[in-house]
Protein backbone atom coordinates (compact mmCIF):
# COMPACT_ATOMS: atom_id res chain seq x y z
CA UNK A 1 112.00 111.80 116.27
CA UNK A 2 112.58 111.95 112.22
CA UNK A 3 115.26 113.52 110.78
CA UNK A 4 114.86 115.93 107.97
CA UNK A 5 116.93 115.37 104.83
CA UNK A 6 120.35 116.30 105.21
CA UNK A 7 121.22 120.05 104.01
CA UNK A 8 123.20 120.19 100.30
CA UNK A 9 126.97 120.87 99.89
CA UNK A 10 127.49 123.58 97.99
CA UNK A 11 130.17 122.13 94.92
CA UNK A 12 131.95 124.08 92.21
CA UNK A 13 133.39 121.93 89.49
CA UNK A 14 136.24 125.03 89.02
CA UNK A 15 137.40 124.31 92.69
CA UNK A 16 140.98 123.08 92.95
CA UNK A 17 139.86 120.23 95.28
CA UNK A 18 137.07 119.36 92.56
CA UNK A 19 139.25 118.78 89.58
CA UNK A 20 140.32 115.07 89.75
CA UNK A 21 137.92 112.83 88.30
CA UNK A 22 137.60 109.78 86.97
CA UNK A 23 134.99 108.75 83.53
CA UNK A 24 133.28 105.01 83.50
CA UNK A 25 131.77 104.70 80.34
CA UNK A 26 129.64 101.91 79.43
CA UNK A 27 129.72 101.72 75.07
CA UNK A 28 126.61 99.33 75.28
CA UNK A 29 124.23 101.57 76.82
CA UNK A 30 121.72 103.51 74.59
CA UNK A 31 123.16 107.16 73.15
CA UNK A 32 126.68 105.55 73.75
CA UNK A 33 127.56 105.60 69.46
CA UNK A 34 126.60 109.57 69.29
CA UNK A 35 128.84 110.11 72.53
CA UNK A 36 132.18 108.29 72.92
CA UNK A 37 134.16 108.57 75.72
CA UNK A 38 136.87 111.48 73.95
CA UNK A 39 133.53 113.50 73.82
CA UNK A 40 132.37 113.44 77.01
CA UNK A 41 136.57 113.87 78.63
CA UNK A 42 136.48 116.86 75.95
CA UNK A 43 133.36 118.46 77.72
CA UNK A 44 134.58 117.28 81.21
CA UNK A 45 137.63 119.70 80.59
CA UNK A 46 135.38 122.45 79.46
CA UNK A 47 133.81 122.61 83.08
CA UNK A 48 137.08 122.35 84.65
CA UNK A 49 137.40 118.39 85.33
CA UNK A 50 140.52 116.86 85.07
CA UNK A 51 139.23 113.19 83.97
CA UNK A 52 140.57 109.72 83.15
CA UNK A 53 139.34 107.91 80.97
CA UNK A 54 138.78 103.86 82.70
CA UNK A 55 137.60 100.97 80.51
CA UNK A 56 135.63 98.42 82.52
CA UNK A 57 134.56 95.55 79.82
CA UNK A 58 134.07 93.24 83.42
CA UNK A 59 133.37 93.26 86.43
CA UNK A 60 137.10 92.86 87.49
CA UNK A 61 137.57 96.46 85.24
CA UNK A 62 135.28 98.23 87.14
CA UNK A 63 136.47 96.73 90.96
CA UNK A 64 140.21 97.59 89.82
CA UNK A 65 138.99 101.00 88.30
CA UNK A 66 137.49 102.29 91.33
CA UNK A 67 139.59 100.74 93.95
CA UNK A 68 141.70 104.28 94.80
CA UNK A 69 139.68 106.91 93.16
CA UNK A 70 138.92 110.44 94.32
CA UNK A 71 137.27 112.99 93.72
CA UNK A 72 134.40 112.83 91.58
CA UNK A 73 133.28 109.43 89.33
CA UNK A 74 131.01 110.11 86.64
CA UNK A 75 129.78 107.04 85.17
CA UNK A 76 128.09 107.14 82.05
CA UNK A 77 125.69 104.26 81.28
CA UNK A 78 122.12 102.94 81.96
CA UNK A 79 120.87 102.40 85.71
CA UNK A 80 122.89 99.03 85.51
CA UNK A 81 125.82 100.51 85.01
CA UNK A 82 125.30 103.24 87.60
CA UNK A 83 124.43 100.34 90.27
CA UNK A 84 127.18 98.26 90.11
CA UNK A 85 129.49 101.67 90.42
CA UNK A 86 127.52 102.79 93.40
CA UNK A 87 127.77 99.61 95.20
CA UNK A 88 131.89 100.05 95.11
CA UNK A 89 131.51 103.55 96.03
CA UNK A 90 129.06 103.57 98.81
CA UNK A 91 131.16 104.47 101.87
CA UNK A 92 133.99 105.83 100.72
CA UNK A 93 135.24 108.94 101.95
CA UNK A 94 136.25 112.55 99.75
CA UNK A 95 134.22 110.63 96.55
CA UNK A 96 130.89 111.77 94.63
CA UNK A 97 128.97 110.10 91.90
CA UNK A 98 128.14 112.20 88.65
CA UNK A 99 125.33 110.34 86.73
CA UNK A 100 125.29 110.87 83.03
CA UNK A 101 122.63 108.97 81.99
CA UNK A 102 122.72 106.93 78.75
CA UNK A 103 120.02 104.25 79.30
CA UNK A 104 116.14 103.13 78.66
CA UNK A 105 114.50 103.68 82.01
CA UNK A 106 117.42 106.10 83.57
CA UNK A 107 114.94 106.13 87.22
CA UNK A 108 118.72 106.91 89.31
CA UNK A 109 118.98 110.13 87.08
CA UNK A 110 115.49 111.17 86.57
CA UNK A 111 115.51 111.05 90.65
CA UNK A 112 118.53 113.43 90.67
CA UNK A 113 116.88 115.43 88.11
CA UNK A 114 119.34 115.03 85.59
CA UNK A 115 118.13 114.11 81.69
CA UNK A 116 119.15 115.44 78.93
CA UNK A 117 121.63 114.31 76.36
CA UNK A 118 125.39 113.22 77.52
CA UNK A 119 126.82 116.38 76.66
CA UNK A 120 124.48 118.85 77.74
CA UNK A 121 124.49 116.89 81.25
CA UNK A 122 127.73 117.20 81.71
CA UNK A 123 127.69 121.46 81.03
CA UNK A 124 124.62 121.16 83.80
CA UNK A 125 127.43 120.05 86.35
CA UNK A 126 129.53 123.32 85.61
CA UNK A 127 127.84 124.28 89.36
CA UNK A 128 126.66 121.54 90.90
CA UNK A 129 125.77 120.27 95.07
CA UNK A 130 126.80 117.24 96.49
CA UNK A 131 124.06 115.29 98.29
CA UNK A 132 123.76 112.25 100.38
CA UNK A 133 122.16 109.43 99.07
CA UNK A 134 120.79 106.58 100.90
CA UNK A 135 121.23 103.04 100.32
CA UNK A 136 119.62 99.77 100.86
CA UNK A 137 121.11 96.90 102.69
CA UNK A 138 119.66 93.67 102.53
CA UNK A 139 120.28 90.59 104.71
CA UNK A 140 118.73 87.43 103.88
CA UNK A 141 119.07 83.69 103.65
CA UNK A 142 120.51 83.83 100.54
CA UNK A 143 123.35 86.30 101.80
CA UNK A 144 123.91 90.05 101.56
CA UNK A 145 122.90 92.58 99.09
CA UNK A 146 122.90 96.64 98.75
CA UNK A 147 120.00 98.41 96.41
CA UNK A 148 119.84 101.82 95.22
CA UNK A 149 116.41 101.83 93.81
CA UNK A 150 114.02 99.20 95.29
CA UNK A 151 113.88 95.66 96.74
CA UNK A 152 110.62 93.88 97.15
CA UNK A 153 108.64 90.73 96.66
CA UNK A 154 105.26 89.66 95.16
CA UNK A 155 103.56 90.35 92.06
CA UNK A 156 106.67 92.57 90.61
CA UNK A 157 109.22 90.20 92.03
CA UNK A 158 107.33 87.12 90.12
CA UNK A 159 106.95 89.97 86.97
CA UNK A 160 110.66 89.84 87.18
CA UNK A 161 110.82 86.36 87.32
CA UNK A 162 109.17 86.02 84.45
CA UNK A 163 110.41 88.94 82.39
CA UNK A 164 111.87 88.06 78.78
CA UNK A 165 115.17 90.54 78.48
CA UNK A 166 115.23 89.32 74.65
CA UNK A 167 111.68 90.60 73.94
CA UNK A 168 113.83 94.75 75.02
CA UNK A 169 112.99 97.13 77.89
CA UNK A 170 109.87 98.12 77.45
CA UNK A 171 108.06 100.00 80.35
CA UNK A 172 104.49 99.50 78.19
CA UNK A 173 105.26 96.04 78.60
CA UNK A 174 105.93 95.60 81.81
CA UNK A 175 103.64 97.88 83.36
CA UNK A 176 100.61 95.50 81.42
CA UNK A 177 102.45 92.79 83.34
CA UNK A 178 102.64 94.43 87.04
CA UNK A 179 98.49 95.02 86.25
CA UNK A 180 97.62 91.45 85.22
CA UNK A 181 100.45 90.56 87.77
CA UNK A 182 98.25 92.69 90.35
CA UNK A 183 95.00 90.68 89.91
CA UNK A 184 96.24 87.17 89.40
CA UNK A 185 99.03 86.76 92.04
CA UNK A 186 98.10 84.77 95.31
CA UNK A 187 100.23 85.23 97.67
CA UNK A 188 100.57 83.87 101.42
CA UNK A 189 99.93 85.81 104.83
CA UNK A 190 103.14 87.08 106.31
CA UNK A 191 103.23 89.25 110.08
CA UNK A 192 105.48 92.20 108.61
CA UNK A 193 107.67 94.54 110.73
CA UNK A 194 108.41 97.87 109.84
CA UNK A 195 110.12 99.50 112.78
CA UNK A 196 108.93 98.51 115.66
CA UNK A 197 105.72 97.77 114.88
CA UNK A 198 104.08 94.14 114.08
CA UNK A 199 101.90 94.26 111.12
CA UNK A 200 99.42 91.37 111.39
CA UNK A 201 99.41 88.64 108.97
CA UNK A 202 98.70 90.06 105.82
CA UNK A 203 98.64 88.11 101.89
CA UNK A 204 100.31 91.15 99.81
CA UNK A 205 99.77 91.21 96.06
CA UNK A 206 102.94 93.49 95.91
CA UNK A 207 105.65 94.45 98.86
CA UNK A 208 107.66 96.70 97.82
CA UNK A 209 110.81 98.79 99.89
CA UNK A 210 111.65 101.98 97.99
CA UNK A 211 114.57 104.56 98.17
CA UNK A 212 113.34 106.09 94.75
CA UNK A 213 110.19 106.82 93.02
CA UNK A 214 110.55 104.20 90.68
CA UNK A 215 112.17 100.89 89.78
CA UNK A 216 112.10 98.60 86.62
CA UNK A 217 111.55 100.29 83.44
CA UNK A 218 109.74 103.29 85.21
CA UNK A 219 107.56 101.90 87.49
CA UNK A 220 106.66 104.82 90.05
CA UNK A 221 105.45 102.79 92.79
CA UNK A 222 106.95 105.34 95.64
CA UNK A 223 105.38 109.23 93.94
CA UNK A 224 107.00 110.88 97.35
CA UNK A 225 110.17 108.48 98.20
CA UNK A 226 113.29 110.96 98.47
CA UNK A 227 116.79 108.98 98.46
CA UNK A 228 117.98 111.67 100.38
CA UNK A 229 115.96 111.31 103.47
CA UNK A 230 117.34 108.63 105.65
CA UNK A 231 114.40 106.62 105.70
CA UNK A 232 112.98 103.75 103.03
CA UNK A 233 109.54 104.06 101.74
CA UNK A 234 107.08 100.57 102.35
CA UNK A 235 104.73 99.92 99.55
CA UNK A 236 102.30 97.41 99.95
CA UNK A 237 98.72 96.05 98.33
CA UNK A 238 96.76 93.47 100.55
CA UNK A 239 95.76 90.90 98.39
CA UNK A 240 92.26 91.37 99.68
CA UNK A 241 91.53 94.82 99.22
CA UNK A 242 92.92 94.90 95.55
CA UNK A 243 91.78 97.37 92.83
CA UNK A 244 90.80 96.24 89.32
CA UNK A 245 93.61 96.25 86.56
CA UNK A 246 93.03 99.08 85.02
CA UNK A 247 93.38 101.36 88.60
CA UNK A 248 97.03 100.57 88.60
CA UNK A 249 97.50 101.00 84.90
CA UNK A 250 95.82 104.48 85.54
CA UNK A 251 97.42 105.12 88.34
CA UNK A 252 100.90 104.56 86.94
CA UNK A 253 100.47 106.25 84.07
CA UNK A 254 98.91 109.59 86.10
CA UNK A 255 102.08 108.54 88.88
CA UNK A 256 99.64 108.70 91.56
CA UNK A 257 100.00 104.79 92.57
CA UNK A 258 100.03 105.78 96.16
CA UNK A 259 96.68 107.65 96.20
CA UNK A 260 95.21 103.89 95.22
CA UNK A 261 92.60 102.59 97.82
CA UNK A 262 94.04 99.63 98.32
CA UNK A 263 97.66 101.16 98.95
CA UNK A 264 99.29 101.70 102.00
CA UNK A 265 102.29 103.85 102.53
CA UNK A 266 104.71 104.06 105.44
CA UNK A 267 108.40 105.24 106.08
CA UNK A 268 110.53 102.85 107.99
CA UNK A 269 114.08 102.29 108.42
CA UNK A 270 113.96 98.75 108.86
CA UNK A 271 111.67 96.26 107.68
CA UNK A 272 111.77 92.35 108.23
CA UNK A 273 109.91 90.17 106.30
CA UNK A 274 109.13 86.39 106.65
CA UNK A 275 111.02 84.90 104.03
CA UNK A 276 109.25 81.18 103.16
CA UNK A 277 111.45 80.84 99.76
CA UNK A 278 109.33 83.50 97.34
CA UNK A 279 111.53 85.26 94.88
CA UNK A 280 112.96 88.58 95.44
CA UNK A 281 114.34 91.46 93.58
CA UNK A 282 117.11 93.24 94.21
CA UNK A 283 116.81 96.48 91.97
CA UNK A 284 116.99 94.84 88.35
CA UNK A 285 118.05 91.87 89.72
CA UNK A 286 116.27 88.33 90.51
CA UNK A 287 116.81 86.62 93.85
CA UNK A 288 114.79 83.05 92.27
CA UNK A 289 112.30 81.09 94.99
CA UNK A 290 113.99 78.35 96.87
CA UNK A 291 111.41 76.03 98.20
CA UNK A 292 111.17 74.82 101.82
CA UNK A 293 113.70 78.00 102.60
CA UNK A 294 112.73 79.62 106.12
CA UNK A 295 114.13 82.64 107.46
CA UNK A 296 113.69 86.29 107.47
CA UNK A 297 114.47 88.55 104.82
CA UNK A 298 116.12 92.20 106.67
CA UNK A 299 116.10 95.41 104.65
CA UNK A 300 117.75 98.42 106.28
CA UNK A 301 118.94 102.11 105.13
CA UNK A 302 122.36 103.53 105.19
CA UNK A 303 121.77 107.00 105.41
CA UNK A 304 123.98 109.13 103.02
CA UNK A 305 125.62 105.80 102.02
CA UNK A 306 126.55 107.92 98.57
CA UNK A 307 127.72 111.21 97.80
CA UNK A 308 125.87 112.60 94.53
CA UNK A 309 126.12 115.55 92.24
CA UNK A 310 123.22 117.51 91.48
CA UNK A 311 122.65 120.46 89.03
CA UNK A 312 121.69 123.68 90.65
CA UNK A 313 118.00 124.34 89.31
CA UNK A 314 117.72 127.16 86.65
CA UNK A 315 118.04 130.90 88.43
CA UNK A 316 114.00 131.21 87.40
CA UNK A 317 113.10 127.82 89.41
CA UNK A 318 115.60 129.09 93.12
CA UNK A 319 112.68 130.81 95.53
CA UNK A 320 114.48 133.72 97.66
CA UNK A 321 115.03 133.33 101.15
């Protein structure tokens, strides 16, 4: 039987347990020269945060500045940023992420529902929850990886693949790409598993495992995924039953991808695909082809891998019990 979604913590950022906290602050992301890091410690104290300030110019910066926190980390960057400080903080105990989101597509914050400019984020968290948040763990040939967003293969995968970074983030862009993508990829038959259940061989024009609504430069492939379910939504297009190109660039741009005809929808909290060397992606990242590869690509949740914090909804939006 399915579990529901796991009930919120009620959080106070004026609790005495609440007050440690630690700022990551990436200065490349976009809105980063309006807010520096003094501004958003200043406002941080306003809500009754004690935080310190951690530069993380690497990798290593981030790995050492996370390695004994508590309390709560708010990192303050793009989706990118927010990933690779999830990924160190998924498991640990007595620790919750605080998003404050600073970058182009921002799909991790628009999820939690927080938007907004750095500042006025930050006084949203004066009373905040805590919430699980699921994860995504990946096994496959080429090793291990954990997603937050979405991992999948096919036409967006090869979109990836193929995706200029020096031409900017541009969702217009890409989403033009994922249609033509759409119609022109051939892909090969593969018997997919979801659960316990044997999908026959089946040539998808997109595969795609979701723990958010979107992924990319908002993409919402997933209009009803909820991170905070336990489960991972399976998004798939049989090459065969495809809609026309401008379907899917309707249908993303009214979010109602799922409602496609040629769209199935599932829940699942493990999926195996045939892996026969096509490219992957791992959130905004590029697992390339390897050719003559065999194997099987595993994708599993971990339920409440994350704690998060949430903004209470405005007094006018809470329904009485």
């Amino acid at each position: 039987m399915t579990q529901g979604p796991a009930q919120p913590t009620p959080h106070s950022a004026d609790t005495a347990t609440q007050t440690a906290a630690t700022l990551i602050f990436n200065s490349k992301a976009g809105g980063s020269e309006q807010d520096s890091p003094d501004h958003l410690v200043e406002e941080l104290h306003k809500i009754g945060y004690r935080p310190v300030y951690r530069a993380t110019d690497s990798e290593e910066d981030l790995v050492e500045a996370l390695a004994d926190v508590q309390g709560t980390v708010f990192v303050a960057g793009g989706d990118g940023t927010i990933r690779a400080a999830a990924m160190h903080l998924a498991g640990k105990q007595g620790v919750s992420l605080g998003v404050i989101p600073m970058g182009t597509a921002n799909n991790i914050g628009r999820m939690l529902g927080v938007q907004g400019k750095p500042l006025d984020v930050i006084a949203s968290y004066r009373e905040a929850r805590v919430l699980p948040f699921d994860i995504g763990r990946v096994t496959a040939p080429w090793g291990e990886d954990l997603f937050l967003e979405a991992c999948g293969c096919g036409a967006f995968a090869e979109v990836m693949a193929e995706y200029d970074p020096e031409e900017g983030k541009s969702p217009v862009r890409a989403v033009q790409a994922l249609g033509t993508a759409l119609t022109n990829f051939e892909p090969s038959a593969v018997p997919l598993k979801i659960d316990e259940e044997t999908i026959p061989d089946v040539p998808y024009a997109l595969l795609e495992v979701m723990n958010t609504k979107a992924t990319g430069p908002m993409l919402r492939l997933a209009t009803s995924a909820d991170p905070h379910d336990g489960l991972l939504d399976v998004i798939r297009i049989d090459q065969n039953e495809r809609d026309g190109v401008l379907a899917y660039l309707a249908a993303l741009a009214r979010d109602s991808f799922e409602e496609l005809p040629s769209v199935q929808a599932s829940q699942a909290r493990l999926i195996e695909i045939p892996y026969h060397g096509q490219a992957f992606h791992i959130d905004g990242e590029v697992r390339a082809g390897e050719q003559g590869a065999m194997g099987t690509v595993k994708i599993e949740v971990w339920p409440a891998a994350l704690q998060v914090l949430v903004p209470n909804p405005p007094a006018e939006e809470v329904k009485p019990t």
